[in-house]
Protein backbone atom coordinates (compact mmCIF):
# COMPACT_ATOMS: atom_id res chain seq x y z
CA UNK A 1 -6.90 -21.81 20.11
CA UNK A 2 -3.59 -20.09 20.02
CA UNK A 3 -4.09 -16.03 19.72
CA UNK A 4 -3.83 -14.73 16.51
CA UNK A 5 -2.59 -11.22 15.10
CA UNK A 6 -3.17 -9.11 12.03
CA UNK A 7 -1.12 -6.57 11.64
CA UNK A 8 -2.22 -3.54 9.66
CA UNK A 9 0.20 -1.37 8.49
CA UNK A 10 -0.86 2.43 7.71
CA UNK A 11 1.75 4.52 6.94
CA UNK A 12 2.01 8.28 5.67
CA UNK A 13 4.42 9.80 4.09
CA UNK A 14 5.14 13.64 4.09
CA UNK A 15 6.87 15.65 1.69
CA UNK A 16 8.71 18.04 3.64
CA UNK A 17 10.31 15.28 5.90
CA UNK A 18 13.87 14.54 5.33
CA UNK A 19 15.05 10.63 6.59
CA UNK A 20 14.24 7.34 5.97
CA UNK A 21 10.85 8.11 7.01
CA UNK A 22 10.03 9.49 3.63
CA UNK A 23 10.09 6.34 2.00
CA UNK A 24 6.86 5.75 3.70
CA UNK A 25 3.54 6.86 2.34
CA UNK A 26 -0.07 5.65 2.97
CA UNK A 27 -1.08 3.16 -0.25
CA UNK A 28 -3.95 5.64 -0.82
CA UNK A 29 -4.65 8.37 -3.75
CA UNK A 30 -2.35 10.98 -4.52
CA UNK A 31 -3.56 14.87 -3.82
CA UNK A 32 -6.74 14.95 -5.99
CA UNK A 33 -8.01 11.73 -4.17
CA UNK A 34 -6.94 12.35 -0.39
CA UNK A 35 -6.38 9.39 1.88
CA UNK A 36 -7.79 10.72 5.49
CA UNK A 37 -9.93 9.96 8.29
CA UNK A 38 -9.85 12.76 10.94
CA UNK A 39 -12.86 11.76 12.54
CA UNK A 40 -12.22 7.94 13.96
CA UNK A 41 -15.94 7.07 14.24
CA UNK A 42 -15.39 5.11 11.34
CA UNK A 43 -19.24 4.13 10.22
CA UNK A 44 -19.95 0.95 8.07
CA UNK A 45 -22.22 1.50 5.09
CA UNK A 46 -25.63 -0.59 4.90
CA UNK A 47 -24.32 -2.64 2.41
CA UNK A 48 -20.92 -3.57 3.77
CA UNK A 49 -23.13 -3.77 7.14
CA UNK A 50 -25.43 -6.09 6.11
CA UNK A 51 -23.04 -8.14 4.87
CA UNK A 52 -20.60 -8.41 8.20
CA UNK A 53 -23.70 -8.41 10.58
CA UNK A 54 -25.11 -12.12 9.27
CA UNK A 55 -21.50 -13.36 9.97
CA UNK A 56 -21.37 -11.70 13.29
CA UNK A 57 -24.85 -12.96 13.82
CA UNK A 58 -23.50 -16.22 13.00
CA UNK A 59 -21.03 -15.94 16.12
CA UNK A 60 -18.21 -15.09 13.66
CA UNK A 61 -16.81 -11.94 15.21
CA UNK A 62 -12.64 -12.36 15.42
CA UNK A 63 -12.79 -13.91 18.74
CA UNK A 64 -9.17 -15.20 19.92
CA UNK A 65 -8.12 -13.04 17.05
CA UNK A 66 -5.30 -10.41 17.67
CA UNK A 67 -4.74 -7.64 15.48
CA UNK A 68 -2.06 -5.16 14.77
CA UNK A 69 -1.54 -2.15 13.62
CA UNK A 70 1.63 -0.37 12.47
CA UNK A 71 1.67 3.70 11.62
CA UNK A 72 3.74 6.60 11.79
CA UNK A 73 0.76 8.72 13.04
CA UNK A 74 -0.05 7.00 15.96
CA UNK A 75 -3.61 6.17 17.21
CA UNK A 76 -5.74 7.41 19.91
CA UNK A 77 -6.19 5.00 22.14
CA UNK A 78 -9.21 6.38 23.93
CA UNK A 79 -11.00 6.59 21.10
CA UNK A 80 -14.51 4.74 22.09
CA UNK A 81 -14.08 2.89 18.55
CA UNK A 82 -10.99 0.75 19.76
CA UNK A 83 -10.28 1.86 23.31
CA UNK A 84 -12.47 -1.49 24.72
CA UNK A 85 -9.74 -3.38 21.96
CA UNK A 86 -6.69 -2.05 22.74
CA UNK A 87 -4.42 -4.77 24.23
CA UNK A 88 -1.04 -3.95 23.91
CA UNK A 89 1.00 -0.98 22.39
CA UNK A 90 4.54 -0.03 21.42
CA UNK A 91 6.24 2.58 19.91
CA UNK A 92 9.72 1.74 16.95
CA UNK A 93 10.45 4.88 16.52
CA UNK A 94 10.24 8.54 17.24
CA UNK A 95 7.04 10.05 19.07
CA UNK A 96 4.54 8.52 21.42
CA UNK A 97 2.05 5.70 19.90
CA UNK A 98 -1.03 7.83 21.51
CA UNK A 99 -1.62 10.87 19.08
CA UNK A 100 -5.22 12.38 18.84
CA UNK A 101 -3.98 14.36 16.02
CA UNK A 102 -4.05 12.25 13.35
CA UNK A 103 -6.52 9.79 13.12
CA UNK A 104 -5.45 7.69 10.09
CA UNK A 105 -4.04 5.11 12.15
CA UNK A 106 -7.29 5.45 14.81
CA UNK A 107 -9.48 4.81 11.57
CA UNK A 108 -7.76 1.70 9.92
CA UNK A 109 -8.30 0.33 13.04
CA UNK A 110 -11.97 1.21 13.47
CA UNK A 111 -12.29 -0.62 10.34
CA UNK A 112 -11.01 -3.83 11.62
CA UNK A 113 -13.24 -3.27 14.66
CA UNK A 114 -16.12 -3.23 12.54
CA UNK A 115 -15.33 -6.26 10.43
CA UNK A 116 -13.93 -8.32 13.28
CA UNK A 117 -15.28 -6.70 16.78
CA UNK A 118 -14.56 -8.97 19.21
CA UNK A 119 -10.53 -9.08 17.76
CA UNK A 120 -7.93 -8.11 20.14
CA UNK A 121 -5.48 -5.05 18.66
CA UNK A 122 -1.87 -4.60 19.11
CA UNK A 123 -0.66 -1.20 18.02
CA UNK A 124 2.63 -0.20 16.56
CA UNK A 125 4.09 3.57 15.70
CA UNK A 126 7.07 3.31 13.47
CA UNK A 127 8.98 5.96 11.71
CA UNK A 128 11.74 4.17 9.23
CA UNK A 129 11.79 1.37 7.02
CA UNK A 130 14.03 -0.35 9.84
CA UNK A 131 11.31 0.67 12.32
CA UNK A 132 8.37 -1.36 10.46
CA UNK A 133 10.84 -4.33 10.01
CA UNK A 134 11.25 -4.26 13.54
CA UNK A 135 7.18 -4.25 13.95
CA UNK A 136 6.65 -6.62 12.06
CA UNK A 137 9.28 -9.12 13.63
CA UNK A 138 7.99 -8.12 16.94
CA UNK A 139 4.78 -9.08 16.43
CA UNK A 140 5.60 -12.33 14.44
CA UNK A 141 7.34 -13.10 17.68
CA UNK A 142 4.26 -12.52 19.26
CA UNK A 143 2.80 -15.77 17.24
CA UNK A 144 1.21 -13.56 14.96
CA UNK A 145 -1.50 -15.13 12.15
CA UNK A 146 -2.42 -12.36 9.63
CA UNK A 147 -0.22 -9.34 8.66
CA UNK A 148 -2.26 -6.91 7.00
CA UNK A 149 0.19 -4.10 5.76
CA UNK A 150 -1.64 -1.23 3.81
CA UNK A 151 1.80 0.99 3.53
CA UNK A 152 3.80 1.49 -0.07
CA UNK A 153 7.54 2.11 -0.14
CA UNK A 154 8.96 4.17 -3.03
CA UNK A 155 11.99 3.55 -4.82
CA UNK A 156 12.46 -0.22 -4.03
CA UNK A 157 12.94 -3.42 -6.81
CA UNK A 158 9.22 -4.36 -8.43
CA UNK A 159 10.29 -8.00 -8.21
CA UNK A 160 10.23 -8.82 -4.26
CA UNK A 161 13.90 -8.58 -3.99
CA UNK A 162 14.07 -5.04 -2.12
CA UNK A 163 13.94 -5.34 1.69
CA UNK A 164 10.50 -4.71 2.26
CA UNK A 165 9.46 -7.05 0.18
CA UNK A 166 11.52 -9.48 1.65
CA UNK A 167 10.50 -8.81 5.00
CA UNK A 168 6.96 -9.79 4.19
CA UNK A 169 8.02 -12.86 2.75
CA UNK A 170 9.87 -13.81 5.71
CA UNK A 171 7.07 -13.05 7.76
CA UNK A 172 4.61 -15.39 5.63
CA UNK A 173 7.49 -18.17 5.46
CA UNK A 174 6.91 -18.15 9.44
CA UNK A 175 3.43 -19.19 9.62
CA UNK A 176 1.98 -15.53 9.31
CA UNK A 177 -0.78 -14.23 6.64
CA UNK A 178 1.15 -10.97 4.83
CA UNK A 179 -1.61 -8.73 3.44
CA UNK A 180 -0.46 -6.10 1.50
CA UNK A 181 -1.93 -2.95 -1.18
CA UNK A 182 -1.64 -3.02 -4.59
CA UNK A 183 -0.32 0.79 -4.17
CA UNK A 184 -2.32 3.59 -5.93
CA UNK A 185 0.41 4.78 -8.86
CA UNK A 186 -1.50 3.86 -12.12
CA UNK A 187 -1.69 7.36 -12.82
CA UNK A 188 1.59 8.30 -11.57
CA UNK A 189 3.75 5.62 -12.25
CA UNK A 190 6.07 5.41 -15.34
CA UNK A 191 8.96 3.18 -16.43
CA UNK A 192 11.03 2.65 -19.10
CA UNK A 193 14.16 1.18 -20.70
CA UNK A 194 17.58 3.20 -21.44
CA UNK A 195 17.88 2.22 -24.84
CA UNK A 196 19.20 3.43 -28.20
CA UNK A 197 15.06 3.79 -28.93
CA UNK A 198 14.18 6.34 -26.50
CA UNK A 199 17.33 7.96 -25.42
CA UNK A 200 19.12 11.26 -27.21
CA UNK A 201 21.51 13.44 -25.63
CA UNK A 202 21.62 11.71 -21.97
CA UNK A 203 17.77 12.55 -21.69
CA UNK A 204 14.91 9.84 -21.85
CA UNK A 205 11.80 9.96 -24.06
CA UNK A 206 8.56 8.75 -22.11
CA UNK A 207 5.23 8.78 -24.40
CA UNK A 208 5.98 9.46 -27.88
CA UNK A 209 9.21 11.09 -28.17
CA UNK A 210 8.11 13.65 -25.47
CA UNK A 211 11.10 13.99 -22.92
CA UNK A 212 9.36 16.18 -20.81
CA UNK A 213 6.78 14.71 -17.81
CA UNK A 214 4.69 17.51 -16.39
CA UNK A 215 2.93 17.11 -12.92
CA UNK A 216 -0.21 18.03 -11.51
CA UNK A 217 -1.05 18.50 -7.99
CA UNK A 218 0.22 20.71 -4.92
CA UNK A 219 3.44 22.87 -4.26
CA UNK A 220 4.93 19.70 -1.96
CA UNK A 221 6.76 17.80 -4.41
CA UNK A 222 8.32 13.68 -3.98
CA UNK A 223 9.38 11.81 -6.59
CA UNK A 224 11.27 8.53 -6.98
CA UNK A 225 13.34 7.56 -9.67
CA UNK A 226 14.72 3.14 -9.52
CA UNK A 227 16.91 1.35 -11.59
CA UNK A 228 17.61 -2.68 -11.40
CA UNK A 229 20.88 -4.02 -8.89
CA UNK A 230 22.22 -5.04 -11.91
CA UNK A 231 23.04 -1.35 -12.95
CA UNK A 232 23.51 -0.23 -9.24
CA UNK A 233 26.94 1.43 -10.54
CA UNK A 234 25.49 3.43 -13.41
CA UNK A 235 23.93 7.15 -12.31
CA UNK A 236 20.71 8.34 -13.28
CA UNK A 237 19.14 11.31 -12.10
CA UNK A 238 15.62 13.24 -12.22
CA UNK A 239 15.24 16.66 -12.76
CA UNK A 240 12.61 18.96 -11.57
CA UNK A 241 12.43 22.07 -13.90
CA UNK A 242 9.62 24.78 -13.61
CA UNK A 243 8.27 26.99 -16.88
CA UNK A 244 5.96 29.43 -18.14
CA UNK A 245 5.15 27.82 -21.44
CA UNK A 246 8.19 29.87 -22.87
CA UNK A 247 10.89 30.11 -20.60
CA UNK A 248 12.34 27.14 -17.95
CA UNK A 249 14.28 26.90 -15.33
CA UNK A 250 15.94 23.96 -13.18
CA UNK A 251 14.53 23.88 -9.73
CA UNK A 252 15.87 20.70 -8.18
CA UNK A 253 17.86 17.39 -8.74
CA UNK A 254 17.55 14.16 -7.28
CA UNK A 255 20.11 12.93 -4.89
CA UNK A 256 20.75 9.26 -3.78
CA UNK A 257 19.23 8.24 -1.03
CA UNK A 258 20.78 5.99 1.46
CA UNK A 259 18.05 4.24 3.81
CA UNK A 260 18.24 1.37 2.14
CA UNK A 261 20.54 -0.92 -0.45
CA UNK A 262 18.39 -0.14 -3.40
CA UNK A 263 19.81 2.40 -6.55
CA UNK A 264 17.46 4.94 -6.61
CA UNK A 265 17.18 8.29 -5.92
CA UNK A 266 14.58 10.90 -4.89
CA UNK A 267 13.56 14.55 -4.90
CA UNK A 268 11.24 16.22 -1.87
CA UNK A 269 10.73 19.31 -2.40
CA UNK A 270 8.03 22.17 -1.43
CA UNK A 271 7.31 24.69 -4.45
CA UNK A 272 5.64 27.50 -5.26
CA UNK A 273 2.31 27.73 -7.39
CA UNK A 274 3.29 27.04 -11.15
CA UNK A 275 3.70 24.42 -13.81
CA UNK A 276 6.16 21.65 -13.56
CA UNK A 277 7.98 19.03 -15.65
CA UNK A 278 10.29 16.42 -14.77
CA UNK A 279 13.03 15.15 -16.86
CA UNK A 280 15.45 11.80 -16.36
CA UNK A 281 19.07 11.82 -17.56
CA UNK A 282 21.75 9.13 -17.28
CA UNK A 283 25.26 7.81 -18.92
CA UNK A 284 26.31 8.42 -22.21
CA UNK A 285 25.90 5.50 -23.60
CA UNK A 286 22.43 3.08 -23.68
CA UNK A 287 22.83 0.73 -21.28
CA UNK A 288 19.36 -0.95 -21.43
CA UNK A 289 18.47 -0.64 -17.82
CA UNK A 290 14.67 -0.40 -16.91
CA UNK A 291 14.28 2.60 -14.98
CA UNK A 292 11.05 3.39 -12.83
CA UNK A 293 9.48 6.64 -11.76
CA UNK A 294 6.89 7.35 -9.20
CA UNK A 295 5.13 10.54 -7.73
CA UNK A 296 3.32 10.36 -3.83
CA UNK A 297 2.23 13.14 -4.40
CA UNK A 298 1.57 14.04 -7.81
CA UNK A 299 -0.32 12.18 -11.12
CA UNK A 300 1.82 12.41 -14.38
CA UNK A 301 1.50 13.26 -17.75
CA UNK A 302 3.19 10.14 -19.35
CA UNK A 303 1.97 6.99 -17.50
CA UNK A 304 2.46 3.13 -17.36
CA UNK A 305 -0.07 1.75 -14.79
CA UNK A 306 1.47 -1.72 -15.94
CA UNK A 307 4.21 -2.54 -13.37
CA UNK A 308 2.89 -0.08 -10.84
CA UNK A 309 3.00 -2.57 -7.50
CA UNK A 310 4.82 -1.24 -4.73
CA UNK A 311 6.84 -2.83 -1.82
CA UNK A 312 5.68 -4.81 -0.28
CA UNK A 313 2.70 -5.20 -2.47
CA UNK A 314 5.91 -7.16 -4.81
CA UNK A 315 6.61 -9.59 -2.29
CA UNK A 316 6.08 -13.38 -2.76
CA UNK A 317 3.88 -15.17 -1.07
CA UNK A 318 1.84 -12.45 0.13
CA UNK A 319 -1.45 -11.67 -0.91
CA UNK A 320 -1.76 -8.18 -2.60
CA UNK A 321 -5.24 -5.88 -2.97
CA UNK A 322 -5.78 -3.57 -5.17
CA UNK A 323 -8.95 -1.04 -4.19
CA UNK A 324 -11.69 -1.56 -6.02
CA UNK A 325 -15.08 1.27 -5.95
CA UNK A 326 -18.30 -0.79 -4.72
CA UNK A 327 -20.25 1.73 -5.62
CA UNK A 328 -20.29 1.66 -9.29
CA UNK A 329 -19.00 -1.72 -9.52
CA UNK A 330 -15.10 -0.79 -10.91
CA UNK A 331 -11.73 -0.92 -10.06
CA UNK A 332 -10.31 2.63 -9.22
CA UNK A 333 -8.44 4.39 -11.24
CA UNK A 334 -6.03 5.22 -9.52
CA UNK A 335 -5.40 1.26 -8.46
CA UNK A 336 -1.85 0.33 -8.73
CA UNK A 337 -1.78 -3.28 -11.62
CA UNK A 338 0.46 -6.02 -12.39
CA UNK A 339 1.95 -7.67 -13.27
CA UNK A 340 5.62 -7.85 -10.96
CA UNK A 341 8.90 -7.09 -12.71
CA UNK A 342 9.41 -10.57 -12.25
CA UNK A 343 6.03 -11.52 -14.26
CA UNK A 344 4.00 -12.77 -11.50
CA UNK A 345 0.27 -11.23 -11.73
CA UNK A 346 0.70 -8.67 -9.19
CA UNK A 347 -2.61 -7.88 -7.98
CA UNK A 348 -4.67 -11.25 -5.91
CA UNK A 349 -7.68 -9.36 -5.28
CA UNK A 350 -9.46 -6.35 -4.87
CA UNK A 351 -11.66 -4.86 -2.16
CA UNK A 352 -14.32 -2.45 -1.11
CA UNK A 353 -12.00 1.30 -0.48
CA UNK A 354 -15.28 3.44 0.40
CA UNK A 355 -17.42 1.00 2.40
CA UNK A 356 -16.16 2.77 5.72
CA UNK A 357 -16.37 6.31 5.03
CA UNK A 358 -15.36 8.21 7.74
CA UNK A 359 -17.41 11.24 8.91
CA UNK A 360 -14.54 13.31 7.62
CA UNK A 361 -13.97 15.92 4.68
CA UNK A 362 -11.66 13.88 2.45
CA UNK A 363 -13.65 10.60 3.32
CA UNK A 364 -11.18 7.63 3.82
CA UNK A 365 -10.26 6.06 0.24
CA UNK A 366 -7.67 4.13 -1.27
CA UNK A 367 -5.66 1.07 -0.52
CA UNK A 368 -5.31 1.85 2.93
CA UNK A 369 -8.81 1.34 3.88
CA UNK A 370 -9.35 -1.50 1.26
CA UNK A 371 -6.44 -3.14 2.78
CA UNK A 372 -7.99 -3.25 6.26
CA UNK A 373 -11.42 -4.71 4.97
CA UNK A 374 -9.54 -7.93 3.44
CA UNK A 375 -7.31 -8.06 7.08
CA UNK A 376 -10.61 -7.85 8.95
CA UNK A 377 -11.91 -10.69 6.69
CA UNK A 378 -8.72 -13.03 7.76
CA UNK A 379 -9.66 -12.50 10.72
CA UNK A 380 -13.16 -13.87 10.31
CA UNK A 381 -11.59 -16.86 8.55
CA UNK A 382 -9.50 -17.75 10.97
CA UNK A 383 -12.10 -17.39 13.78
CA UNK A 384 -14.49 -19.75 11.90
CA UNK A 385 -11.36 -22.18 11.33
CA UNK A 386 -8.06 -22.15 13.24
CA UNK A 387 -6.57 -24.44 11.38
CA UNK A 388 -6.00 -22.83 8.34
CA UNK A 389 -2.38 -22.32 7.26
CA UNK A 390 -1.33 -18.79 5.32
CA UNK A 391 -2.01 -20.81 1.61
CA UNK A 392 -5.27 -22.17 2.57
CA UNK A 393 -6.36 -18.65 4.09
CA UNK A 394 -4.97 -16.94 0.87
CA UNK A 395 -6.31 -19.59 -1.61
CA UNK A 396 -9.79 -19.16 0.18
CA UNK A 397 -10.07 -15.40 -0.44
CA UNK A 398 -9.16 -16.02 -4.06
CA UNK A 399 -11.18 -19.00 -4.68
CA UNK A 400 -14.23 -17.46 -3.23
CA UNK A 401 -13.88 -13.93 -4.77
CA UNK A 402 -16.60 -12.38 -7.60
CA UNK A 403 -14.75 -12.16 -10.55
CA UNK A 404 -14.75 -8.27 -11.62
CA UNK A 405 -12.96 -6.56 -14.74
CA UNK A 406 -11.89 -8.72 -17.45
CA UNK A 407 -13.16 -12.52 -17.28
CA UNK A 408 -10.86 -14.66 -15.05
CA UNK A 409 -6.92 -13.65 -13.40
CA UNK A 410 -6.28 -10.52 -14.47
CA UNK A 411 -3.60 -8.27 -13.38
CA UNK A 412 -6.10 -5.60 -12.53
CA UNK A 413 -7.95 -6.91 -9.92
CA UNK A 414 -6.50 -10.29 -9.39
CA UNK A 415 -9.31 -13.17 -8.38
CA UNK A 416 -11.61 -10.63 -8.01
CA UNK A 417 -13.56 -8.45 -5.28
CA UNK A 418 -13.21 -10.27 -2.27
CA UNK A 419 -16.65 -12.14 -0.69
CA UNK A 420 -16.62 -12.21 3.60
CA UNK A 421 -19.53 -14.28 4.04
CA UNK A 422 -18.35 -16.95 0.85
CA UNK A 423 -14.61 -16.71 2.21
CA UNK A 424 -16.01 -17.62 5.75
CA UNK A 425 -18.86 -20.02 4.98
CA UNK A 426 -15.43 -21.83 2.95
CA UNK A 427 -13.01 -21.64 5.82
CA UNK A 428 -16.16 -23.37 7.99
CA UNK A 429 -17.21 -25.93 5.38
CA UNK A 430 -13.48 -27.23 5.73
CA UNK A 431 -13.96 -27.50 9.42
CA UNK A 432 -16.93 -29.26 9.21
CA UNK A 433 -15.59 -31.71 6.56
């Protein structure tokens, strides 16, 4: 059996940094639902225990399985949770990939540990979007089998076409599984079109007639604001302003940013204490370009959770998760849904995001540790059957997933909440068949 590798792909952003870098942000909750593990011990809940320990029982552990792991925090390697699994590391960026600082990337591998513990794991510290395309090639090189990439990027197309997306296509079109999150924007996501309907005096209108999008969350501010390539030479801008309820005042303005061939444009910003609005202005004239905005950091006032998949959630061929709360049986809120600007359903399936709780404050929640369960489960898959291709491994999770939300595809949560014992008992049936 050739080795296999799934990479997971963890990535925070931070407001204050300046640089490509920013693009990057964990796919977990925004302020009000943090996205953190600072203890690595990463424990598995009875239930999600139970249901891994009959499979591992079974002799279905990840064996001949490698997995990777891409993040801008690094990882401690010693940690007694990974250290035994730690194979090979490498660093694509800035910073050394050993940091016992932050221990997001430590826990989204703990959680593959626990889900597939006899896996091999490859680790990767990036700090750019040309740093995680150069992970991810890297380890495709290295004859990888599952990419698992729980990381959003802001301001890029919603229809696969940005170069994150693409990236993960390529990477599936070469024999690799690309998992990817949903993102967690359906309460801070909004877009719109620049028409004669909801624009007056350069200014758009989001949620009836309003043209004013307050904020709520901390004093360190990003938002993105995208438009389509087919406008790329129009300007549109977003404004932060601050007020008292009486009086306003501008505070900052959104300036283009270069890391990447997309038209958008972003503001980062650190604030004091106060309430906030944001406001988006373009040309003259309506045009009839779709415009998107998105907050990291912050919810909004005037939503659209429709449309809210992020790169490279967008991509084709990969399979997207949304995050999905076991514990009362529902989807979370804050769960980024389809369908793709280019009208595919968006979300495949969803997954467990509190099952492996980490003996931390804020708890580890959100796409990011969703993300991990489903790459853990590929792993399983493959280990019970090598032979299966990226569609037959994809079509397997889908096929074998309980149907949650509304009856049937939805673009909520996809297939459904994915099954590990079903999806493995499948990929086994087809080798004994």
């Amino acid at each position: 059996m050739r080795d296999r590798t799934v990479l997971l792909l963890a990535v925070i952003a931070i407001a204050s940094l300046t640089g490509s870098i920013a693009t990057l942000a964990v796919a977990g909750p925004t302020d009000s639902r943090p996205d953190r593990a600072d203890d690595a011990s990463v424990s598995v809940s009875d239930g999600a225990a139970g249901r891994f320990a009959r499979l591992h029982a079974a002799g279905v552990t990840g064996s001949n399985v490698t997995v990777g792991i891409v993040d801008p925090t690094g990882f401690d390697t010693e940690s007694k949770t990974i250290a035994g699994q730690v194979v090979k590391t490498r660093s694509f960026g800035i910073g050394s990939v050993h940091n016992t600082h932050e221990a997001h990337g430590t826990a989204t591998a703990a959680v593959v540990s626990r889900t597939a513990p006899d896996a091999d794991l490859y680790l990767a510290r990036v700090d750019s979007i040309d740093s995680y395309q150069q992970a991810v090639d890297w380890l495709v090189r290295e004859d990888i089998d599952v990419i698992v990439a729980p990381v959003s990027f802001y301001g890029q197309p919603g229809d696969g076409t940005g170069p994150v997306a693409r990236n993960a296509t390529q990477a599936t079109e070469r024999g690799s599984v690309f998992i990817a999150p949903a993102g967690n924007l359906a309460q801070s996501h909004w877009s719109g079109q620049y028409t004669t309907d909801t624009v007056q005096n350069r200014t758009v209108a989001f949620t009836n007639g309003s043209r004013q999008n307050y904020i709520r969350g901390g004093t360190e501010i990003t938002v993105w604001l995208s438009w389509e390539r087919a406008y790329a030479d129009e300007q549109y801008t977003v404004e932060l302003h601050w007020t008292n309820g009486t009086d306003s005042r501008l505070v900052a303005r959104s300036q283009p940013y270069r890391g990447d061939d997309v038209p958008n444009e972003r503001i980062v910003a650190d604030v004091k204490p106060g309430d906030y609005y944001l406001v988006i202005r373009g040309p003259a004239s309506p045009t009839g370009a779709r415009l998107r905005l998105v907050s990291p950091t912050h919810d909004l006032q005037h939503t659209a959770a429709r449309n809210s998949i992020v790169a490279p959630g967008t991509a084709r061929k990969v399979i997207t998760v949304g995050a999905y709360n076991s514990r009362v049986d529902q989807l979370e809120p804050f769960s980024s849904r389809g369908p793709t600007a280019d009208n595919r359903v968006g979300v495949d399936i969803v997954a467990p995001d509190r099952q492996f709780a980490a003996a931390a404050p804020d708890g580890f929640v959100g796409s990011s540790a969703a993300v991990p369960y489903v790459g853990g489960t590929a792993a399983l898959l493959l280990d019970a059957n090598e032979s299966l291709s990226p569609h037959e491994t994809e079509h397997l999770l889908e096929q074998t997933a309980r149907d949650v939300g509304r009856p049937g595809l939805d673009n909520a949560t996809g297939h459904g909440a994915v099954e590990p014992v079903r999806a493995a008992r499948a990929a086994q049936n087809r080798t004994d068949g």
